[in-house]
PDB file of N, CA and C in Angstrom:
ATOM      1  N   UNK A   1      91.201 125.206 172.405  1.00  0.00           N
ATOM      2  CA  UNK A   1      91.094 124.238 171.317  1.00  0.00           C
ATOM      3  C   UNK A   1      89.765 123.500 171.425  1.00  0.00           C
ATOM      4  N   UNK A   2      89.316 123.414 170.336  1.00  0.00           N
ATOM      5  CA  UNK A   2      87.713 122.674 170.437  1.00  0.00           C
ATOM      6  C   UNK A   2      87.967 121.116 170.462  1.00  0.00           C
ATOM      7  N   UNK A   3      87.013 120.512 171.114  1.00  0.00           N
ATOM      8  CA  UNK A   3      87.403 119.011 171.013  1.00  0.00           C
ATOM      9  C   UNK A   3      86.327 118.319 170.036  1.00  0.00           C
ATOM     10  N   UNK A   4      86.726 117.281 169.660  1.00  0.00           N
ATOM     11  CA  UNK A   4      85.770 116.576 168.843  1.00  0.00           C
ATOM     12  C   UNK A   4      84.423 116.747 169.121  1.00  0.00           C
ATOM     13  N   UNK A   5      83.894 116.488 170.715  1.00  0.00           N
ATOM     14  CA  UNK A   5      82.919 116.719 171.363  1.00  0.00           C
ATOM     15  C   UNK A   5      82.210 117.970 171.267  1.00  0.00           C
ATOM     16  N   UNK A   6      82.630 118.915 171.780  1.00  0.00           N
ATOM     17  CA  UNK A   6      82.592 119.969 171.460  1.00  0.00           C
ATOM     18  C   UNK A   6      82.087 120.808 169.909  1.00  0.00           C
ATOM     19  N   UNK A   7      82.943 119.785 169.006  1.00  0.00           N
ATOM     20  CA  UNK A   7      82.655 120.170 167.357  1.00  0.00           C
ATOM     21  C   UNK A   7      81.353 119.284 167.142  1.00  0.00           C
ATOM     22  N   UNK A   8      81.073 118.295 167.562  1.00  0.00           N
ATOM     23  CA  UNK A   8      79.912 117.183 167.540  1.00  0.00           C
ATOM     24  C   UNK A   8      78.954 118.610 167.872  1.00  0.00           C
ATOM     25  N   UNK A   9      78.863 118.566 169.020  1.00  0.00           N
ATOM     26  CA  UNK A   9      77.668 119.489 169.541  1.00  0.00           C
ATOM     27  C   UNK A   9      77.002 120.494 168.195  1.00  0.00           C
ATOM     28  N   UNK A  10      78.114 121.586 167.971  1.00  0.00           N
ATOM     29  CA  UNK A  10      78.065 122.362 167.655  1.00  0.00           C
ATOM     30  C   UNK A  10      77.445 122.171 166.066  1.00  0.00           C
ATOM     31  N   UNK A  11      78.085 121.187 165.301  1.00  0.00           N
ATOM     32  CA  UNK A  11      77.058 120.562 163.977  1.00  0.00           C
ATOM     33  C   UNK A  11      75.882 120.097 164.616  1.00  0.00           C
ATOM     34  N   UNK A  12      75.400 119.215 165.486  1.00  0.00           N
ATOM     35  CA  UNK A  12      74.291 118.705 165.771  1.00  0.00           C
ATOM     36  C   UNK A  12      73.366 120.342 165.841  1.00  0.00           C
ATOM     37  N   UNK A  13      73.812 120.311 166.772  1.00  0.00           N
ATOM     38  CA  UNK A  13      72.910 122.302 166.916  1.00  0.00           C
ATOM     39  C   UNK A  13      72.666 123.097 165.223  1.00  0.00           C
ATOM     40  N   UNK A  14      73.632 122.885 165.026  1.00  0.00           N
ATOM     41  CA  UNK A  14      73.770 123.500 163.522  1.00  0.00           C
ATOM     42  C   UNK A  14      72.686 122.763 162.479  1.00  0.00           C
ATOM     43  N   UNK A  15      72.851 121.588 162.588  1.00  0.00           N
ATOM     44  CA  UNK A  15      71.944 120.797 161.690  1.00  0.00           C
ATOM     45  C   UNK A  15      70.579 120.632 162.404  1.00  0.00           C
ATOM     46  N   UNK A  16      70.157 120.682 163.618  1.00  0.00           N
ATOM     47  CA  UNK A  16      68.700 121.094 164.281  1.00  0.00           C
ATOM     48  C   UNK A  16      68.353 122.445 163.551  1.00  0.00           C
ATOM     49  N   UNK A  17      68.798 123.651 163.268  1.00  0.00           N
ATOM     50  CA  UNK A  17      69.012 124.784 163.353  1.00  0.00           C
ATOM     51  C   UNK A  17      68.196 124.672 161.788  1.00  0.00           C
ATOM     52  N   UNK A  18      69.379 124.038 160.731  1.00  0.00           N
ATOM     53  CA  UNK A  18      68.275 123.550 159.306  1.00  0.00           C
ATOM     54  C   UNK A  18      67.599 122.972 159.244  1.00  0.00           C
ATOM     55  N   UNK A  19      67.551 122.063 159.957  1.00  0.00           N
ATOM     56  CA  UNK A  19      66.353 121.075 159.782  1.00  0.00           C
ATOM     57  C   UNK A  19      65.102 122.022 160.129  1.00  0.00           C
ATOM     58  N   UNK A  20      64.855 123.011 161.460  1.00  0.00           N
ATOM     59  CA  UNK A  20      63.919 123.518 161.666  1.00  0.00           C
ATOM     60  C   UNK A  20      63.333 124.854 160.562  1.00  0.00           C
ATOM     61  N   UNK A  21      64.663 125.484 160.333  1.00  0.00           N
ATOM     62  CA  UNK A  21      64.879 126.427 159.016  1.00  0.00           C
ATOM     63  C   UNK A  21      63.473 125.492 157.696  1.00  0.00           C
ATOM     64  N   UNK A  22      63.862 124.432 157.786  1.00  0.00           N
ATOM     65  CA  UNK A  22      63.263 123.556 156.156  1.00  0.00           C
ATOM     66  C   UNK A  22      62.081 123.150 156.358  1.00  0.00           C
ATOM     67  N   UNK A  23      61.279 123.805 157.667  1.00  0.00           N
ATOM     68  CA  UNK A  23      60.056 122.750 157.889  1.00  0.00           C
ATOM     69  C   UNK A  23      59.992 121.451 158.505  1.00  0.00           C
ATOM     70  N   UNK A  24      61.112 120.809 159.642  1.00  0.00           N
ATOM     71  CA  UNK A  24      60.989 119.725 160.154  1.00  0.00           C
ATOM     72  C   UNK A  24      60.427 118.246 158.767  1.00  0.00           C
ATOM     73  N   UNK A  25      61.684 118.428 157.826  1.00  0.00           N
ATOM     74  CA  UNK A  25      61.269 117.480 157.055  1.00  0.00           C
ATOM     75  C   UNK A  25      62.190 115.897 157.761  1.00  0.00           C
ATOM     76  N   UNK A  26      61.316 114.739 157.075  1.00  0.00           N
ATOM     77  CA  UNK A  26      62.280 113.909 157.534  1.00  0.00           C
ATOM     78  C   UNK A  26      62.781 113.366 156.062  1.00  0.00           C
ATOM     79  N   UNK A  27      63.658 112.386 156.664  1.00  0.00           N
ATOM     80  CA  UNK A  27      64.770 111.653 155.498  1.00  0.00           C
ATOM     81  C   UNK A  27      65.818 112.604 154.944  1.00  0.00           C
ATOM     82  N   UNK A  28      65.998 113.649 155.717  1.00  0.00           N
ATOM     83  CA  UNK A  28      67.172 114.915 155.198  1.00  0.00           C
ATOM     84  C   UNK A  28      68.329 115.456 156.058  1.00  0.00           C
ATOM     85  N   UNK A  29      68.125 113.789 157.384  1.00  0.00           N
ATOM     86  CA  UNK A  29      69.609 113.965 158.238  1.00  0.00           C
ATOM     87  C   UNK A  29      70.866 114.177 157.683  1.00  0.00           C
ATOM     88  N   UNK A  30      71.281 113.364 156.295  1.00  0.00           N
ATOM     89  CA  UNK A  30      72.643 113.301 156.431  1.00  0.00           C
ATOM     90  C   UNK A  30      72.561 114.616 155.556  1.00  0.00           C
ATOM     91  N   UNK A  31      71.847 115.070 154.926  1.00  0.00           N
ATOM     92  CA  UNK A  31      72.191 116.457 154.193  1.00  0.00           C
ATOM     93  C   UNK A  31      72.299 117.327 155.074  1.00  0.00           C
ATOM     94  N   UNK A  32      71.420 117.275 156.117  1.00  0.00           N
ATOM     95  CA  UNK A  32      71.750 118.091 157.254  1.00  0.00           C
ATOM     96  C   UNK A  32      73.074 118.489 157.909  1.00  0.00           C
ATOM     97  N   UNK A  33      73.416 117.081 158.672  1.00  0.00           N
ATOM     98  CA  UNK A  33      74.777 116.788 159.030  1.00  0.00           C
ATOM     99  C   UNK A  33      75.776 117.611 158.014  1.00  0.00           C
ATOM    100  N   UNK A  34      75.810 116.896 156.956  1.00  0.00           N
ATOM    101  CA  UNK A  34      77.078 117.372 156.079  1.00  0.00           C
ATOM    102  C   UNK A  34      76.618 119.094 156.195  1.00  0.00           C
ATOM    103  N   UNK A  35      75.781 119.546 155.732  1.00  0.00           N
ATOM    104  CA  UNK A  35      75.715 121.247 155.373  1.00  0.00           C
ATOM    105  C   UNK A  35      76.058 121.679 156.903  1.00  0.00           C
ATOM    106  N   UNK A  36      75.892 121.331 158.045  1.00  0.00           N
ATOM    107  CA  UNK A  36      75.760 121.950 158.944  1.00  0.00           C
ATOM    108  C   UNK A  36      77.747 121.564 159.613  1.00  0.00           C
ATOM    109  N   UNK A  37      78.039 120.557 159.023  1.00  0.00           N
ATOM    110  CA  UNK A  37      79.649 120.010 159.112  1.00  0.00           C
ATOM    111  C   UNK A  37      80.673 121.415 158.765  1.00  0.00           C
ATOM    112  N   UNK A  38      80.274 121.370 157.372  1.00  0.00           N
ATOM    113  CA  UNK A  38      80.674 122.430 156.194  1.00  0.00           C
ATOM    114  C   UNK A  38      80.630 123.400 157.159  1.00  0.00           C
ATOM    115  N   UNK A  39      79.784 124.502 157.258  1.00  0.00           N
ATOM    116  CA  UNK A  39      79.171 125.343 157.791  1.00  0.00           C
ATOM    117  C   UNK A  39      80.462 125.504 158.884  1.00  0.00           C
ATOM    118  N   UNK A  40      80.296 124.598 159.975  1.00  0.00           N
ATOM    119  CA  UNK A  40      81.347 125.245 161.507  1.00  0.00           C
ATOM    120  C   UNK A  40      82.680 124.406 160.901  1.00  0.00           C
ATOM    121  N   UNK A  41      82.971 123.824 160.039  1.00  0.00           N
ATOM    122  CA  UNK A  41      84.424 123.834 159.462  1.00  0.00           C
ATOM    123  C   UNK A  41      84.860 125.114 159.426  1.00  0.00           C
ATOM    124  N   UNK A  42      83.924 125.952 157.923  1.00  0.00           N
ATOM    125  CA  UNK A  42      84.414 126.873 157.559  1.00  0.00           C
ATOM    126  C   UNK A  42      84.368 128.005 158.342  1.00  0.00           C
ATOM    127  N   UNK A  43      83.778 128.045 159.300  1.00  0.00           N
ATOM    128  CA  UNK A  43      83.544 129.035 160.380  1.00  0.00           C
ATOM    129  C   UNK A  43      84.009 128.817 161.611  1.00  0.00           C
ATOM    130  N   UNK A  44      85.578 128.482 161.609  1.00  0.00           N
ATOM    131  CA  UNK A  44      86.371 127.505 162.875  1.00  0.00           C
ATOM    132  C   UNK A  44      86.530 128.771 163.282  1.00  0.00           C
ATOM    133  N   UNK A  45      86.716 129.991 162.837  1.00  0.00           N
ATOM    134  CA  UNK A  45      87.676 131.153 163.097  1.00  0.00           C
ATOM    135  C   UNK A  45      86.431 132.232 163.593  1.00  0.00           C
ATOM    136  N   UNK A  46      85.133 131.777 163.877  1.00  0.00           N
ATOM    137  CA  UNK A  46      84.286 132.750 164.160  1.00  0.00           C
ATOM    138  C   UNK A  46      83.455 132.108 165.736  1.00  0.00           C
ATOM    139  N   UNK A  47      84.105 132.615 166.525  1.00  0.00           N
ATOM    140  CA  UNK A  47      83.725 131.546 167.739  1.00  0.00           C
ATOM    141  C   UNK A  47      82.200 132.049 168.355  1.00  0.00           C
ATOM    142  N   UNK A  48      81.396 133.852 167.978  1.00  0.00           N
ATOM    143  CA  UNK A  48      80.436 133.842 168.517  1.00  0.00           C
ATOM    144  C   UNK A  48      79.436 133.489 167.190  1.00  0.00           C
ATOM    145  N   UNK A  49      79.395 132.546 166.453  1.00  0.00           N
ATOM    146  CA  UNK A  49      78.586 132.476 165.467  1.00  0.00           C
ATOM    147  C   UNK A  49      78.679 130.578 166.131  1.00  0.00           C
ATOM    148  N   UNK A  50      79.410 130.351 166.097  1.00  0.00           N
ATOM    149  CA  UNK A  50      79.621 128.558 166.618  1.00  0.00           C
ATOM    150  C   UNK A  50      78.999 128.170 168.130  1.00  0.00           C
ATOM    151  N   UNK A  51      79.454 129.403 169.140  1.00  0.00           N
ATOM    152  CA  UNK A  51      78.625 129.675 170.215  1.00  0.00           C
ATOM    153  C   UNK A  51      77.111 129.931 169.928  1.00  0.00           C
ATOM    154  N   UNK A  52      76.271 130.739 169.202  1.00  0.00           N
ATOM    155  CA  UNK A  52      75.233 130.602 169.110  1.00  0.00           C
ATOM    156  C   UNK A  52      74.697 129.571 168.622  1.00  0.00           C
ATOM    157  N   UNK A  53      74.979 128.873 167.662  1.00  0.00           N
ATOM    158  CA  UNK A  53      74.583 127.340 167.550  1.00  0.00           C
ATOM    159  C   UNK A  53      74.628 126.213 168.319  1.00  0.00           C
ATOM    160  N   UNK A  54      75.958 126.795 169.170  1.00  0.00           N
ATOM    161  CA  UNK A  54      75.408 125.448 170.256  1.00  0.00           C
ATOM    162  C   UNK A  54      74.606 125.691 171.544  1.00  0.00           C
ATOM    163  N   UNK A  55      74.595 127.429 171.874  1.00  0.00           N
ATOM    164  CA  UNK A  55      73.346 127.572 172.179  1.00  0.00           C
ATOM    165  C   UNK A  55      71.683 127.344 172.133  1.00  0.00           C
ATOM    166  N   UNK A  56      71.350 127.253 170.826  1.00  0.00           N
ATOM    167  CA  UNK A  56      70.557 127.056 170.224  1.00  0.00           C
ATOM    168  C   UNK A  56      70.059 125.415 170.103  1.00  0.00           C
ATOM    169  N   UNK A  57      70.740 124.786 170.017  1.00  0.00           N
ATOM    170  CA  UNK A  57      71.065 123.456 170.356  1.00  0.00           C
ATOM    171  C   UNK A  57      71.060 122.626 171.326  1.00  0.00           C
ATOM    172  N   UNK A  58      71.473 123.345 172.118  1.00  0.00           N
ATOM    173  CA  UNK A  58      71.178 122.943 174.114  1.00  0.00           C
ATOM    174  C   UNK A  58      69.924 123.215 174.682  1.00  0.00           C
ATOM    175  N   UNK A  59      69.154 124.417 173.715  1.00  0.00           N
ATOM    176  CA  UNK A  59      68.079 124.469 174.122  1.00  0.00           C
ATOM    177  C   UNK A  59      67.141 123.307 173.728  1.00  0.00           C
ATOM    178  N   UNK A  60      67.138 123.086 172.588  1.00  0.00           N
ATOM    179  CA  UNK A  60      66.025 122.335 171.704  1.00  0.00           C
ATOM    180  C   UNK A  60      66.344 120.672 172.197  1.00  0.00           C
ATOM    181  N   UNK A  61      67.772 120.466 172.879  1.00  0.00           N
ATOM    182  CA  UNK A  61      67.817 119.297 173.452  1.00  0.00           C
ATOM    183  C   UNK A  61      67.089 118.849 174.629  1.00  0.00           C
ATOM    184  N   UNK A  62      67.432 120.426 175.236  1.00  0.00           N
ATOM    185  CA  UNK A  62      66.863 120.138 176.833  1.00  0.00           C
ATOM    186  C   UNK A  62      65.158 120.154 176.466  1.00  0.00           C
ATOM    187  N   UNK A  63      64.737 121.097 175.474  1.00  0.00           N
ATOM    188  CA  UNK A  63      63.438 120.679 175.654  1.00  0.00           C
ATOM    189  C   UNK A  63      62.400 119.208 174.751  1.00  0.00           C
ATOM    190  N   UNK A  64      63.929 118.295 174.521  1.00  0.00           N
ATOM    191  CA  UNK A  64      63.080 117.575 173.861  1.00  0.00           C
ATOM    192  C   UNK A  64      62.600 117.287 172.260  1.00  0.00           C
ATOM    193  N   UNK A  65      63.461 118.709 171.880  1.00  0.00           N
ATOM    194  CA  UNK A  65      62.957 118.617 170.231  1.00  0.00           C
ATOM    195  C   UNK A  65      63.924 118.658 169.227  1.00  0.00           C
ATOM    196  N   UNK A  66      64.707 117.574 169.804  1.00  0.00           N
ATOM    197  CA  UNK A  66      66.105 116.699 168.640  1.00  0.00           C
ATOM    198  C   UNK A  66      65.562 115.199 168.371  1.00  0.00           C
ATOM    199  N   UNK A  67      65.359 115.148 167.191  1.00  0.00           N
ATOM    200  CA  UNK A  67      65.300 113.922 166.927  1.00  0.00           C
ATOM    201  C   UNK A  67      66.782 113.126 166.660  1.00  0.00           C
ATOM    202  N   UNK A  68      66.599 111.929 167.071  1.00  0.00           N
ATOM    203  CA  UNK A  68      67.328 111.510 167.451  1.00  0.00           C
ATOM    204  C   UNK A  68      68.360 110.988 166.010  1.00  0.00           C
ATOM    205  N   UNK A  69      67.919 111.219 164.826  1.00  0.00           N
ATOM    206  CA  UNK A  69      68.858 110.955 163.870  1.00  0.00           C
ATOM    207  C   UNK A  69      69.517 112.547 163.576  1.00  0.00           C
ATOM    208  N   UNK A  70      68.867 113.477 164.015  1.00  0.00           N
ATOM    209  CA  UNK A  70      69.603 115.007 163.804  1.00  0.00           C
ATOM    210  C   UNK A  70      70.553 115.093 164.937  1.00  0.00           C
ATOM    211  N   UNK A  71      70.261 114.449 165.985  1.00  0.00           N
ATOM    212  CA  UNK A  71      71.211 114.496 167.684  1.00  0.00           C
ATOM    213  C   UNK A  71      72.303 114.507 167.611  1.00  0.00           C
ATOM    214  N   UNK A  72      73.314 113.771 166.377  1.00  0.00           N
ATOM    215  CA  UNK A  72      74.177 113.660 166.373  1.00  0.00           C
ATOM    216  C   UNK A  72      75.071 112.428 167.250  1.00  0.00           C
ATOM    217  N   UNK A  73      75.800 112.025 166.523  1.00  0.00           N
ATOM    218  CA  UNK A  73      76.416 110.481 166.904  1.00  0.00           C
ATOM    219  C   UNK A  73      76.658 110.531 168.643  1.00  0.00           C
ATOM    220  N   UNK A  74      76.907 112.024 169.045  1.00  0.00           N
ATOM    221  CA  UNK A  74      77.392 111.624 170.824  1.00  0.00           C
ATOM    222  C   UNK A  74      75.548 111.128 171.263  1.00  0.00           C
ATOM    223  N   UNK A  75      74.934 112.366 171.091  1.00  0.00           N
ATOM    224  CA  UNK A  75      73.943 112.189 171.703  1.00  0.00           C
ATOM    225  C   UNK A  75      72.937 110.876 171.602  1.00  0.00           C
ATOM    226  N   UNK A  76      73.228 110.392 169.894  1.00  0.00           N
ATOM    227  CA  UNK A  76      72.815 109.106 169.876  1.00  0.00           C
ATOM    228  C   UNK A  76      73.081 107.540 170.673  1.00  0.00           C
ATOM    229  N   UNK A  77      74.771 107.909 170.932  1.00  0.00           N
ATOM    230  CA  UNK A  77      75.201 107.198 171.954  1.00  0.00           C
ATOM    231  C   UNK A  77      74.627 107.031 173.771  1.00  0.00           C
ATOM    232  N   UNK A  78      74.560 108.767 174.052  1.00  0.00           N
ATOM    233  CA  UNK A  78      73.669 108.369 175.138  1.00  0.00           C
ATOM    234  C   UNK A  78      71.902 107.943 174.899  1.00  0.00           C
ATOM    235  N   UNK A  79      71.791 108.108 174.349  1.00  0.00           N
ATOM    236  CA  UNK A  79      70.127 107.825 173.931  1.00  0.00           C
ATOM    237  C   UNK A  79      69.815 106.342 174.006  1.00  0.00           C
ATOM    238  N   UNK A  80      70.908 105.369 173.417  1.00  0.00           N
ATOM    239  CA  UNK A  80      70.642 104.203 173.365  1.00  0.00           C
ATOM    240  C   UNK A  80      71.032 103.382 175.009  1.00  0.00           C
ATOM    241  N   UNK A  81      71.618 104.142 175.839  1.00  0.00           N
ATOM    242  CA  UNK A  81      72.227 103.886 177.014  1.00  0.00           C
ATOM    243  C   UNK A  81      71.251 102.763 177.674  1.00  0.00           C
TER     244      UNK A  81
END
């Protein structure tokens, strides 16, 4: 069972994923968020397509290139720590 956490990640990754897709625009987080929400909603039932996004995602964290309104609410939480 996926946990909230878990589903967090996996949109954050997802919405890094468009954002980089669109040219690193800014002011297009929450469209992000939501399309990238949508996206692993509707794709609850496809676990190596949700796995590669949060692959993809772990990378671009560890190296630094999530901004912090695409990070998603967990990661924003540790950020402000």
């Amino acid at each position: 069972m996926m946990t909230d956490l878990d589903k967090d990640d996996l949109i954050r990754a997802r919405a890094h994923q468009i954002w980089e897709n669109e040219g690193c625009p800014e002011g297009q987080e929450a469209d992000h968020w939501a399309r990238a929400t949508a996206e692993i909603e509707a794709g609850a039932g496809q676990p190596d397509a949700a796995q590669s996004a949060a692959d993809s995602g772990e990378r671009a964290e560890e190296e630094g290139n999530v901004p912090s309104a695409v990070a998603g609410p967990a990661a924003r939480r540790r950020a402000a720590r």
